[in-house]
Protein backbone atom coordinates (compact mmCIF):
# COMPACT_ATOMS: atom_id res chain seq x y z
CA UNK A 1 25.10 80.35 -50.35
CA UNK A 2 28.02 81.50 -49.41
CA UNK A 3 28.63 83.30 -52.54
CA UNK A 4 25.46 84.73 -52.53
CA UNK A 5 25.72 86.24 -49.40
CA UNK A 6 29.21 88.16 -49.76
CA UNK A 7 27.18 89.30 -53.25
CA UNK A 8 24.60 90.96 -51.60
CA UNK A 9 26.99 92.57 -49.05
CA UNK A 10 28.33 94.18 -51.79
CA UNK A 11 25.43 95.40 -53.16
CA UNK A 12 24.10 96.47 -50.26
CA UNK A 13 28.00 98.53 -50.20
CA UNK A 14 27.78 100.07 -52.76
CA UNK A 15 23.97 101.71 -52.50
CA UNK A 16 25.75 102.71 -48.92
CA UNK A 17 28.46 104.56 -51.05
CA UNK A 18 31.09 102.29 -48.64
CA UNK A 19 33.08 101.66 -52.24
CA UNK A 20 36.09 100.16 -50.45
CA UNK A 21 33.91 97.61 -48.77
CA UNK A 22 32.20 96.96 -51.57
CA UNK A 23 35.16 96.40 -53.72
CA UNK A 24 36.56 94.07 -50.78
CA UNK A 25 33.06 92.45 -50.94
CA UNK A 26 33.30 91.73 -54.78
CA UNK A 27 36.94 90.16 -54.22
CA UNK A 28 35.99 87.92 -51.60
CA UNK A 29 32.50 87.02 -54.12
CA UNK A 30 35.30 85.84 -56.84
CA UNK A 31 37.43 84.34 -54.59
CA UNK A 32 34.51 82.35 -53.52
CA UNK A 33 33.59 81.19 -56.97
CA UNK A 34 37.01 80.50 -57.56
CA UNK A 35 37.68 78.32 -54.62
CA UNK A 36 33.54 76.73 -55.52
CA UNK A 37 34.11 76.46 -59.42
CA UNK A 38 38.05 74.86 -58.25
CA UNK A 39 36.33 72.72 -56.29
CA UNK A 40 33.76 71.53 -58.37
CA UNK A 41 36.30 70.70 -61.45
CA UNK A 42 38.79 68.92 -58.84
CA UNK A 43 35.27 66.51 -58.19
CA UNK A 44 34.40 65.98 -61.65
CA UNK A 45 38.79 65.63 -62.54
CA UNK A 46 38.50 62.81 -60.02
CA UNK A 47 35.49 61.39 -61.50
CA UNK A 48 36.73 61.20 -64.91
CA UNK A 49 40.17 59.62 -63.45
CA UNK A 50 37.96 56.90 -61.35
CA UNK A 51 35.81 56.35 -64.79
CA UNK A 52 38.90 56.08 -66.67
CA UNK A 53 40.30 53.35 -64.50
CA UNK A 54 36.86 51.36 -64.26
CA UNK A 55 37.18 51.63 -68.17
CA UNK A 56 40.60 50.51 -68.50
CA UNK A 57 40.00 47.59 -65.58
CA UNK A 58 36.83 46.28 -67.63
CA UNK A 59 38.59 46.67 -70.81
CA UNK A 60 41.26 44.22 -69.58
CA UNK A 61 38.87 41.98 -67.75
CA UNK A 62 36.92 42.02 -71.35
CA UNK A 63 40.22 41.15 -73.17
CA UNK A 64 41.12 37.86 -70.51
CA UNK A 65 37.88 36.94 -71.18
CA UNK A 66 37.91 37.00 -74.77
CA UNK A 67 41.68 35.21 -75.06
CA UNK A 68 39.73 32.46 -72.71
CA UNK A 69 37.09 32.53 -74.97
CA UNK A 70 39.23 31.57 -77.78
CA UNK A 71 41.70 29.24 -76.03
CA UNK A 72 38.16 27.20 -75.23
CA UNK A 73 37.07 27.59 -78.55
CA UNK A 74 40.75 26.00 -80.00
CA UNK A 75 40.29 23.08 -76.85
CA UNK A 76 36.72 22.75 -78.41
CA UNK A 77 38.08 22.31 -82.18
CA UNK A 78 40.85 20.26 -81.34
CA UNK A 79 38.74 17.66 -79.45
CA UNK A 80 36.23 17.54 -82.38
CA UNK A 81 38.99 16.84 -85.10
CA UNK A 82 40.68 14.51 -82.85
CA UNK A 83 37.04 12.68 -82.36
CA UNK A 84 36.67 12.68 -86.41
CA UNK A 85 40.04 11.51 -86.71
CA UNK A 86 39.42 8.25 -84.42
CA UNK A 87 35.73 8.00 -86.46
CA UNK A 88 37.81 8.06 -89.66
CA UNK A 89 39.94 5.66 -88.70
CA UNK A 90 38.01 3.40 -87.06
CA UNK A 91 35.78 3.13 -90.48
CA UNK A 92 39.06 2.70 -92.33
CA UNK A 93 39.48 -0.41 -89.83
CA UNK A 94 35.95 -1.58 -90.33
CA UNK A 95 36.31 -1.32 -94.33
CA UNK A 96 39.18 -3.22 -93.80
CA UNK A 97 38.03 -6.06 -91.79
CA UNK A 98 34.99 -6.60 -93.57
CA UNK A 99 36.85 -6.17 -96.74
CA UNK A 100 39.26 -8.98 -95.31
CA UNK A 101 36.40 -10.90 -94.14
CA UNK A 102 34.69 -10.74 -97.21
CA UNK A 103 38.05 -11.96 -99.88
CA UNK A 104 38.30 -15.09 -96.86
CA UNK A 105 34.85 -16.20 -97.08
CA UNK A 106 35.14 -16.26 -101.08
CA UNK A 107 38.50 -17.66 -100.76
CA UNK A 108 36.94 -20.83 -98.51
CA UNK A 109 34.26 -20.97 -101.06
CA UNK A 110 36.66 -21.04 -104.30
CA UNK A 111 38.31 -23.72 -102.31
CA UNK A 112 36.53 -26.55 -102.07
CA UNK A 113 34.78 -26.45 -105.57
CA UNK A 114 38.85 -26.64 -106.83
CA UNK A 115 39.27 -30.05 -104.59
């Protein structure tokens, strides 16, 4: 408004034929923008700065998350091939005692159609 105002001062100047005035009038109009368009790039300078740090704090918060992420995901795997490991062995075990089970039975069988 401001702006605006000094403008029309100047106008109003120069249809006076008050030159000086009016060339004092049309300084102080692009001072005025100056100092307004100054302002107004200082505000959106800070606002890029403020996005720029909400961007680089979320980009790290995304990154934590994703190395947590993938440390879960190893725990996850880990557990899983430790559990198939036991399984595996424990058949293995099984196999093995009912393969041992089996040879005894025919061995006590063989045994006393021998005596």
């Amino acid at each position: 408004m401001l702006s605006v105002i000094i403008l029309l001062q100047s106008k109003i100047q120069e249809l006076t034929l008050d030159y000086k005035e009016a060339l004092e009038a049309q300084k102080k109009y692009r001072e005025t923008l100056d100092l307004i368009y100054a302002k107004n790039t200082r505000k959106a300078h800070e606002a890029l700065e403020f996005q720029n740090s909400v961007i680089k704090t979320e980009g790290a918060l995304i990154e934590t998350l994703q190395k947590q992420a993938n440390q879960q995901l190893n725990s996850n795997q880990n557990k899983y091939l430790f559990i198939l490991i036991l399984i595996i062995i424990a058949m293995v075990v099984l196999a093995i005692t009912l393969r041992s089970s089996h040879w005894l039975k025919n061995s006590k069988q063989k045994k006393p159609l021998d005596g």
